[in-house]
Protein backbone atom coordinates (compact mmCIF):
# COMPACT_ATOMS: atom_id res chain seq x y z
CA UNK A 1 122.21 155.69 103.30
CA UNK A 2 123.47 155.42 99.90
CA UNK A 3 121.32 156.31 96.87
CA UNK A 4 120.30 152.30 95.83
CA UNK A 5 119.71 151.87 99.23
CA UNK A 6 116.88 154.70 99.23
CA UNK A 7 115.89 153.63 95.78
CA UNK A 8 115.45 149.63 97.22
CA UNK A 9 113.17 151.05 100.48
CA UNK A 10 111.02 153.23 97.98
CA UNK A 11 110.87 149.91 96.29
CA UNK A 12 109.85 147.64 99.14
CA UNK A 13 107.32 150.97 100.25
CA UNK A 14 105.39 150.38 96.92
CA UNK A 15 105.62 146.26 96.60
CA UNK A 16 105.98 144.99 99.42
CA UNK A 17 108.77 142.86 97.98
CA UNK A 18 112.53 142.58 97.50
CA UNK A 19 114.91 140.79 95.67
CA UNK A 20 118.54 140.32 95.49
CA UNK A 21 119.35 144.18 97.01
CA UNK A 22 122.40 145.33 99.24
CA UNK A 23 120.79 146.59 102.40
CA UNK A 24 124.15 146.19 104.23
CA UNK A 25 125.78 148.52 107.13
CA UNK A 26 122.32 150.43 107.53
CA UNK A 27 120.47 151.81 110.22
CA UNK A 28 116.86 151.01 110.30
CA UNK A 29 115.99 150.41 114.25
CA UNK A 30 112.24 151.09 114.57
CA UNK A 31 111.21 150.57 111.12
CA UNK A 32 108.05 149.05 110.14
CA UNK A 33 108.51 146.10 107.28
CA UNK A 34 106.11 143.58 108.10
CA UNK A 35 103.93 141.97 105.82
CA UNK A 36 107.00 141.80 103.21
CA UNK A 37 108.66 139.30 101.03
CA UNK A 38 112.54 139.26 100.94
CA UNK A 39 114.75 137.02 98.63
CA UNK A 40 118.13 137.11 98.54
CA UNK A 41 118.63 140.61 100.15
CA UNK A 42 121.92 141.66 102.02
CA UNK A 43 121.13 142.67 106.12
CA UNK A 44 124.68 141.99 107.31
CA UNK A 45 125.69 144.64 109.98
CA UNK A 46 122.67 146.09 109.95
CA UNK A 47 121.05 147.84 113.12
CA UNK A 48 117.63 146.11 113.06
CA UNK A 49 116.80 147.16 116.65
CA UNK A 50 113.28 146.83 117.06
CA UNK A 51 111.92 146.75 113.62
CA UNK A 52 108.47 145.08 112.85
CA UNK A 53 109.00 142.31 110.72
CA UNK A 54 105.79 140.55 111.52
CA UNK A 55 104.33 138.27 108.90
CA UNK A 56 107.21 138.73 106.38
CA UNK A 57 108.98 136.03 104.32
CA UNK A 58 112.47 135.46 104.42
CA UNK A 59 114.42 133.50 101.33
CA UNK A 60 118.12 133.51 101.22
CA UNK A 61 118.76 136.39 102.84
CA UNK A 62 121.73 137.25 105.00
CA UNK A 63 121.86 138.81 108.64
CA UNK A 64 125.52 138.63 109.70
CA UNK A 65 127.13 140.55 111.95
CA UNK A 66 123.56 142.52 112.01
CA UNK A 67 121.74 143.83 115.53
CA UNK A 68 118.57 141.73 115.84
CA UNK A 69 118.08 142.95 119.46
CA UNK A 70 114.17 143.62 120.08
CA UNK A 71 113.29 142.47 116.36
CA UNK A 72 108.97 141.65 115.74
CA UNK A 73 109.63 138.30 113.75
CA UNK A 74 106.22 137.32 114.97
CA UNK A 75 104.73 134.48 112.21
CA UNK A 76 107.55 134.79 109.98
CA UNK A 77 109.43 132.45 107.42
CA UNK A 78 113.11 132.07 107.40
CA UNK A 79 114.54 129.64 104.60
CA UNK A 80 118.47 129.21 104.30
CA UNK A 81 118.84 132.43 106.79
CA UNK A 82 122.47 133.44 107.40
CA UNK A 83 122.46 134.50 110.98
CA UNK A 84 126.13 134.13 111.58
CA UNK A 85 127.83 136.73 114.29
CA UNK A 86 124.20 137.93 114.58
CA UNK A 87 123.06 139.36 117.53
CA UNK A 88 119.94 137.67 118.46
CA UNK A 89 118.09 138.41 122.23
CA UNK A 90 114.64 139.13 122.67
CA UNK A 91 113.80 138.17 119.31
CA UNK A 92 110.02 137.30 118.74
CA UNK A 93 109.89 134.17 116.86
CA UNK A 94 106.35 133.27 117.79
CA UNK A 95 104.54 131.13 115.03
CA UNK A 96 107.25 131.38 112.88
CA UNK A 97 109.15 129.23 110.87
CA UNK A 98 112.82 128.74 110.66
CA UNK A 99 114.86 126.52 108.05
CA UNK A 100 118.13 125.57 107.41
CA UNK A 101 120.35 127.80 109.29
CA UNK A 102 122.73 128.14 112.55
CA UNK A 103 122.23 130.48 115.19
CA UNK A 104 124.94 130.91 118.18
CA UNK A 105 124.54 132.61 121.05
CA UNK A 106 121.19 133.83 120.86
CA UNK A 107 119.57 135.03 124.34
CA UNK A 108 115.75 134.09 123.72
CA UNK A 109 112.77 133.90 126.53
CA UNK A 110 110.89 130.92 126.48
CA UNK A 111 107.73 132.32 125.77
CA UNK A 112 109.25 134.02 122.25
CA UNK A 113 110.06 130.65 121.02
CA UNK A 114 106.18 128.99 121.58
CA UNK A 115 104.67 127.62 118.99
CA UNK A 116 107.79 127.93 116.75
CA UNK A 117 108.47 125.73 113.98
CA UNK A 118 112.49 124.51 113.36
CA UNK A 119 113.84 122.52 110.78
CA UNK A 120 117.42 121.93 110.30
CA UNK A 121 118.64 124.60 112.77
CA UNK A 122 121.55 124.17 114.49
CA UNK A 123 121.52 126.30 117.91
CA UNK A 124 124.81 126.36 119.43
CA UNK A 125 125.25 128.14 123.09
CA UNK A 126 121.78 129.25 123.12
CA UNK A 127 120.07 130.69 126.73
CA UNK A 128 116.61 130.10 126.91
CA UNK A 129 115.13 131.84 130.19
CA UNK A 130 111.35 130.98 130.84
CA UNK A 131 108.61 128.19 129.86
CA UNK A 132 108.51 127.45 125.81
CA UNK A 133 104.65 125.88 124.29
CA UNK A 134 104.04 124.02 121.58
CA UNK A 135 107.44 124.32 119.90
CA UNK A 136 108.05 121.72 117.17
CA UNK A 137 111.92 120.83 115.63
CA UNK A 138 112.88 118.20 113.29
CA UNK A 139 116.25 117.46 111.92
CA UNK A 140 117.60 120.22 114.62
CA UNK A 141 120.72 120.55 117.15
CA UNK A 142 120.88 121.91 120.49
CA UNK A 143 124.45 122.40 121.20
CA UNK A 144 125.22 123.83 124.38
CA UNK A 145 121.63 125.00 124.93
CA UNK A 146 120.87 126.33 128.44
CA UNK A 147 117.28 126.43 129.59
CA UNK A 148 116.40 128.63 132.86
CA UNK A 149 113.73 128.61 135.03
CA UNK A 150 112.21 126.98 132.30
CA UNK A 151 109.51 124.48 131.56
CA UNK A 152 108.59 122.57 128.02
CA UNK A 153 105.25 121.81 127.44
CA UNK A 154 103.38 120.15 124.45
CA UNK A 155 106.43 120.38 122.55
CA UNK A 156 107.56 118.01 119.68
CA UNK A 157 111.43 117.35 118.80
CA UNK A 158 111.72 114.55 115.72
CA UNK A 159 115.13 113.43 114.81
CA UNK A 160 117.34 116.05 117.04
CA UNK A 161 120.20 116.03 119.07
CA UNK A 162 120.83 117.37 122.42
CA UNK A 163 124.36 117.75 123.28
CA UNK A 164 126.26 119.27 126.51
CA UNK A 165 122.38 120.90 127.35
CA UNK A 166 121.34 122.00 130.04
CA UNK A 167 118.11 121.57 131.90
CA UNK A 168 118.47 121.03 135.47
CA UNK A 169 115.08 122.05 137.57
CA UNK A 170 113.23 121.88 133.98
CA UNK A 171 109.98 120.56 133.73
CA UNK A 172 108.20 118.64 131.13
CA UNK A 173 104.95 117.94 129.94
CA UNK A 174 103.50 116.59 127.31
CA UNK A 175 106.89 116.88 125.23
CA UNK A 176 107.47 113.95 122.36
CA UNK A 177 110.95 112.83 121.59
CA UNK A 178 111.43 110.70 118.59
CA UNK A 179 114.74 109.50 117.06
CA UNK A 180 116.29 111.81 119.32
CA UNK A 181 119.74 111.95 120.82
CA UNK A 182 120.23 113.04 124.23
CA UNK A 183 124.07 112.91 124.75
CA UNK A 184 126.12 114.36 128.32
CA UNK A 185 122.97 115.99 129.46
CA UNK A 186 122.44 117.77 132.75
CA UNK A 187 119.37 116.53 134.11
CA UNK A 188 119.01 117.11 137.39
CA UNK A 189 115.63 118.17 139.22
CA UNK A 190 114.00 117.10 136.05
CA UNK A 191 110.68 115.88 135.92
CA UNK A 192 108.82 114.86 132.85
CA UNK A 193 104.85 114.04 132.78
CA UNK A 194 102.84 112.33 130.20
CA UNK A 195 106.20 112.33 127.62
CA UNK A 196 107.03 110.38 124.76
CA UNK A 197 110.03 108.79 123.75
CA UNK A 198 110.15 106.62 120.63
CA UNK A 199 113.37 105.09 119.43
CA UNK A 200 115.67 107.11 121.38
CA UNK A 201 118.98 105.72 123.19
CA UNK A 202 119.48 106.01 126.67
CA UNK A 203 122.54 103.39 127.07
CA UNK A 204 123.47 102.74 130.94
CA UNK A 205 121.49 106.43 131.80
CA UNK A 206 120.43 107.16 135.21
CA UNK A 207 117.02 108.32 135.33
CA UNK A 208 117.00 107.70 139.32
CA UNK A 209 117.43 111.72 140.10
CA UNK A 210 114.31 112.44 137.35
CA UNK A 211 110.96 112.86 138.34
CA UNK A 212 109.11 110.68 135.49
CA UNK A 213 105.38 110.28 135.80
CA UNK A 214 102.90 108.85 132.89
CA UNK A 215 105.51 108.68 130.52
CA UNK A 216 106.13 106.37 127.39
CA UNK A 217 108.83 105.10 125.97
CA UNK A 218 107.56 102.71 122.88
CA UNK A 219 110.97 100.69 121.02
CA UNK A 220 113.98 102.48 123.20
CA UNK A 221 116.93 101.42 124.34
CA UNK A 222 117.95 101.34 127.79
CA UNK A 223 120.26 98.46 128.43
CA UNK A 224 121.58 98.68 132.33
CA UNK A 225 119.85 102.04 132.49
CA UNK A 226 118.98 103.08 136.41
CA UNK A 227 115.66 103.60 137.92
CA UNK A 228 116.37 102.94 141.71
CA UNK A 229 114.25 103.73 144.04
CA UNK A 230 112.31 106.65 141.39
CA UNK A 231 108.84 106.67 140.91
CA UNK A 232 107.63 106.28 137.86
CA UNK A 233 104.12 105.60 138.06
CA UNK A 234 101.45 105.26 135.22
CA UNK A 235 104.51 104.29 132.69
CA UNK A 236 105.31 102.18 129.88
CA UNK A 237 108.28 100.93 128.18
CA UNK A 238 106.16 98.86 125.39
CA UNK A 239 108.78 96.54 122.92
CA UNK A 240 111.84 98.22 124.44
CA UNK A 241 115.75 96.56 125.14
CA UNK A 242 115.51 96.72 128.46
CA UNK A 243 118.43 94.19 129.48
CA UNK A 244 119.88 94.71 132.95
CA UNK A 245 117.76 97.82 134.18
CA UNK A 246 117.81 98.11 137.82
CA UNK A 247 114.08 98.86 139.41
CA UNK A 248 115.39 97.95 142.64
CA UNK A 249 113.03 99.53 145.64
CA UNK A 250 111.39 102.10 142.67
CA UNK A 251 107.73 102.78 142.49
CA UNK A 252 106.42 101.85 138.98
CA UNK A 253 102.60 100.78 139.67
CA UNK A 254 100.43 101.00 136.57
CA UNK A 255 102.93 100.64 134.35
CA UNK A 256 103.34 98.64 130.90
CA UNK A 257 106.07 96.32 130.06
CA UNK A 258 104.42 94.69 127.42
CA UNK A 259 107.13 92.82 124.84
CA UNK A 260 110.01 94.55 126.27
CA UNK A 261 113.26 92.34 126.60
CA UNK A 262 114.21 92.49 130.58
CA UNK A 263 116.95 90.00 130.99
CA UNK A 264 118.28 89.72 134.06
CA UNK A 265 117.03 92.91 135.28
CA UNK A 266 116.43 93.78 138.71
CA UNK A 267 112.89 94.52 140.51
CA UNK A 268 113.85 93.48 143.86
CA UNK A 269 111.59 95.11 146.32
CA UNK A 270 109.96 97.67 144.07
CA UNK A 271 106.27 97.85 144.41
CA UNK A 272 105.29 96.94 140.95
CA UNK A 273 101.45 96.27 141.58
CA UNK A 274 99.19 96.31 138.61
CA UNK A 275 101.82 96.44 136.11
CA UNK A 276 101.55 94.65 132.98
CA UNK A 277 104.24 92.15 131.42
CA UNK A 278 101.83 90.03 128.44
CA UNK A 279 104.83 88.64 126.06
CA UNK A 280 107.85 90.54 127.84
CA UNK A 281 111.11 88.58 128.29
CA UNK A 282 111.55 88.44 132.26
CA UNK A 283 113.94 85.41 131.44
CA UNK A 284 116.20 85.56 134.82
CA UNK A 285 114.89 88.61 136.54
CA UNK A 286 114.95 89.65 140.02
CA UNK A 287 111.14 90.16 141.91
CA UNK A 288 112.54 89.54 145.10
CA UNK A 289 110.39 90.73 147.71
CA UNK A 290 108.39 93.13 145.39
CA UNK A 291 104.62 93.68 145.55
CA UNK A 292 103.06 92.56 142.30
CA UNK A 293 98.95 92.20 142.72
CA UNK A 294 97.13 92.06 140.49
CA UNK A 295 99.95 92.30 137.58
CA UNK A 296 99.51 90.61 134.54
CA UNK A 297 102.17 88.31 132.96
CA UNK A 298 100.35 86.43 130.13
CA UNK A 299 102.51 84.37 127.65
CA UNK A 300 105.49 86.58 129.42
CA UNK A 301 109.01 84.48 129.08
CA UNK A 302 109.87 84.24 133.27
CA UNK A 303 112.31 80.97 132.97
CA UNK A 304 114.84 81.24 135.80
CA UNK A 305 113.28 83.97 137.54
CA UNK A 306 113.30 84.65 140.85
CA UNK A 307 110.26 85.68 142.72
CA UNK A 308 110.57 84.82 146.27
CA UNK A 309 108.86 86.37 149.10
CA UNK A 310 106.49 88.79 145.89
CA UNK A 311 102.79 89.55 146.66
CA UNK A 312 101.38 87.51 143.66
CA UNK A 313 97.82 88.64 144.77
CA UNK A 314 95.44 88.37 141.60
CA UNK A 315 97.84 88.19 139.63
CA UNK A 316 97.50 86.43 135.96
CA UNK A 317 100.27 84.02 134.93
CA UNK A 318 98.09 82.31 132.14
CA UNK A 319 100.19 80.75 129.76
CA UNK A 320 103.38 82.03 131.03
CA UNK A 321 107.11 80.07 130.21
CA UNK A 322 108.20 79.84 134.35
CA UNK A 323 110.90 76.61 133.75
CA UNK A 324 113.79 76.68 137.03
CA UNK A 325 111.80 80.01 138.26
CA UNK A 326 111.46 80.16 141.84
CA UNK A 327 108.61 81.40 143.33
CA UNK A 328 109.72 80.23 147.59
CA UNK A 329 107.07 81.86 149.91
CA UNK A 330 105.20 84.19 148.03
CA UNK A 331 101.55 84.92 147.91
CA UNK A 332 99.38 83.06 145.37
CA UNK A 333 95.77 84.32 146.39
CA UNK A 334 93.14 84.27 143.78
CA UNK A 335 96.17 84.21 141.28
CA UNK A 336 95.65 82.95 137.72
CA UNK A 337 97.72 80.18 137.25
CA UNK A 338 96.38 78.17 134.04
CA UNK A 339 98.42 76.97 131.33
CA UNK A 340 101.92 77.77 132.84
CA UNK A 341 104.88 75.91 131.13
CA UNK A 342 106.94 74.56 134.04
CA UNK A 343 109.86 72.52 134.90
CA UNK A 344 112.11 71.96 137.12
CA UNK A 345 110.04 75.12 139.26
CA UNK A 346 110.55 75.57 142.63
CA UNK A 347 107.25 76.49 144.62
CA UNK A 348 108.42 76.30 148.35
CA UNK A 349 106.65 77.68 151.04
CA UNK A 350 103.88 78.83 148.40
CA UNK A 351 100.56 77.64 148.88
CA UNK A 352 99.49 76.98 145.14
CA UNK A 353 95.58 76.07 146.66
CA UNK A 354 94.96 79.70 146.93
CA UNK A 355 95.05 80.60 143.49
CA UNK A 356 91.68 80.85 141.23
CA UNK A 357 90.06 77.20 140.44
CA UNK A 358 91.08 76.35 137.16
CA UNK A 359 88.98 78.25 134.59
CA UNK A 360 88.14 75.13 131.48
CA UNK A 361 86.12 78.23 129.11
CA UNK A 362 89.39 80.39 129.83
CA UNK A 363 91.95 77.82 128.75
CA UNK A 364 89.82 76.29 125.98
CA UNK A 365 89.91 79.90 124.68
CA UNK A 366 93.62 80.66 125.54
CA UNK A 367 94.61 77.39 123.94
CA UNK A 368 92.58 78.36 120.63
CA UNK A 369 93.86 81.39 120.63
CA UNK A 370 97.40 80.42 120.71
CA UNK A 371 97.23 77.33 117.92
CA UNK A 372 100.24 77.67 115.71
CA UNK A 373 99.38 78.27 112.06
CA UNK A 374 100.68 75.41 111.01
CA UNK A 375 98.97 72.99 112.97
CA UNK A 376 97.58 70.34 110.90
CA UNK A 377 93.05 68.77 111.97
CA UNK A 378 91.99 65.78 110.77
CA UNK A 379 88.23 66.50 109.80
CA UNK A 380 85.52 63.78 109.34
CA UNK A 381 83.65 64.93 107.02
CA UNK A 382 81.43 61.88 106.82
CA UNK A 383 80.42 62.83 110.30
CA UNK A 384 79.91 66.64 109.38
CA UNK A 385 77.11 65.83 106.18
CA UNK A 386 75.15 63.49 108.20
CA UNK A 387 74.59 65.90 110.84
CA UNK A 388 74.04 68.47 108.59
CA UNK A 389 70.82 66.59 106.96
CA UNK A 390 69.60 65.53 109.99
CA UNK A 391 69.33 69.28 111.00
CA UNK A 392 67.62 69.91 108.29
CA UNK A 393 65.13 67.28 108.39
CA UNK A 394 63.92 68.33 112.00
CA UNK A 395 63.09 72.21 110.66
CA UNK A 396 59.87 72.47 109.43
CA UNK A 397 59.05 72.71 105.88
CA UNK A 398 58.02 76.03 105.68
CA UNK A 399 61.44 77.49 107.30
CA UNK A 400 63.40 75.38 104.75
CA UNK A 401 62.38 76.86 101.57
CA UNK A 402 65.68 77.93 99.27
CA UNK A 403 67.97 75.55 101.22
CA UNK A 404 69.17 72.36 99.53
CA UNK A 405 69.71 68.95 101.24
CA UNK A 406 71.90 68.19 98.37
CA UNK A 407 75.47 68.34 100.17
């Protein structure tokens, strides 16, 4: 060790702190420097091999080409880090913080990365072997990422992309995805409970071979995507493009549809029961021969749809648009039928009797509710002051004092 080397660790001994120093090509496996601040100082080739860092802060400084094998990094900061030709495995990064850098070929367990923040990080060939908590990454890319025996859960990832990752028998829960790119993914095995996915992508994707329970995806898009025969129960796909998705013979009971665009999608023979559609656009969609009691498709677009031979039990079509739908031998019981906008519908073979009695409070409501803004009254207002003295005159005296009659 060269003589400002020594001079820099007496340094460091005494203030905990470092700046701008040439620690390069040193040996100092097993040291002890946590709780320190370092700005700007030189690692590169280092052999850091086990050293505590724990609860030290990191600014600017450079690691390349050093040994990280075995490093403490537990609830540290790392801003602008180089970490190029590092060697990073079995690195604690627990609670820490990492910023603006690139790390390649890192061999990390799962459980090292939990409740790790990322921001701006660019991992590229990455092996991640075991389950990974509360991890949160914004701005961040997974290149080439491979995940073993490995499950996600409560994790966040804002603004990433995933690209040529791997993360077949993976499991996750909880895990939010927002503005997200997943692009030539291995997914298979996969299953994902109680997710989120917010404006993310997922273009003519076939979610068919995922395991997707209780998951949301609020404003995606997934025009022609494939969900055939899954089961995705307990899901919704609130105000997403949804335009040619195939459903055909899934399971998606309980789920929410509400204000998604569905044209000319398929849900042929897919048990669909208590799903809800209020305000989707179902204009030409396929319900043949799928179970749908007890769904709700208020003010839902469902011109030229087919629904022949569906189990309309209890259903709520209140105000819906249903113009050249057909609706041939299905079952009406108890279903709500008020207000629908038809022409040119074709109702064979479906006994329209068995459906609730028309409810007059309901619809008076319904049509209040849905009064354009524009809409013009013309008020008597004649009529309104003489009924409002004559109220007045039949209260007693007493009860009246501080009103006026004067109107």
């Amino acid at each position: 060790m060269r003589k400002e080397q020594e001079e820099a660790l007496e340094e460091l001994y005494l203030t905990k702190m470092l700046t701008k120093r040439d620690l390069s090509n040193c040996d100092f496996s097993g040291f002890n420097f946590s709780g320190c601040a370092f700005a700007g100082v030189d690692f590169s080739g280092c052999n850091l091999r086990g050293v505590n860092f724990s609860s030290s802060q990191f600014a600017f400084c450079v690691f390349e080409g050093a040994d990280l094998d075995g490093v403490s990094a537990l609830s540290c900061q790392f801003i602008s880090p180089d970490f190029s030709r590092a060697n990073i495995k079995n690195v604690d990064f627990r609670a820490t913080t990492i910023m603006e850098t690139s790390i390649a070929n890192a061999k990390i367990s799962g459980e090292m990365l939990s409740t790790c923040i990322l921001s701006e990080v660019d991992f590229v060939n990455a092996i991640v072997d075991g389950k990974i908590e509360k991890l949160m990454a914004s701005d961040c890319n997974f290149i080439g990422l491979k995940i073993l025996n490995g499950s996600l859960e409560r994790c966040s990832f804002t603004s990433c992309k995933f690209e040529e990752t791997g993360v077949t028998g993976t499991r996750f829960s909880e895990v939010s995805f927002v503005e997200t790119e997943l692009l030539n993914c291995e997914m298979t095995d996969v299953s994902m409970d109680k997710c989120l996915f917010k404006n993310m992508e997922f273009p003519d994707w076939y979610f068919s071979s995922l395991q997707i329970q209780a998951s949301q995806f609020v404003e995606c898009k997934l025009p022609r995507a494939v969900f055939s025969g899954g089961n995705y129960e307990g899901c919704g796909f609130l105000q997403s493009d949804m335009t040619e998705v195939n459903f055909e013979e899934a399971t998606a009971t309980s789920c929410n549809f509400a204000g998604a665009d569905l044209t000319k999608a398929n849900f042929k023979n897919a048990k669909l029961d208590y799903t809800i559609w209020n305000e989707a656009n179902l204009k030409a969609v396929h319900f043949d021969g799928s179970t749908l009691q007890g769904s709700s498709f208020e003010t839902a677009n469902l011109n030229s749809a087919v629904l022949d031979n569906c189990d309309l039990s209890y259903a709520n079509l209140s105000l819906a648009l249903m113009s050249k739908a057909s609706i041939r031998d299905a079952e009406l019981n108890m279903a709500k039928l008020d207000l629908i906008q038809e022409e040119e519908t074709i109702w064979t073979g479906s006994n329209k009797k068995k459906a609730q009695p028309v409810d007059e409070p309901k619809i008076a409501a319904l049509q209040q509710k849905h009064i354009p803004e524009d809409t013009e009254f013309d008020i008597d207002l004649s009529y309104i002051k003489k009924e409002a003295l004559r109220i007045f005159d039949k209260v007693e005296k007493g009860k009246t004092r501080g009103f006026s009659k004067e109107i």
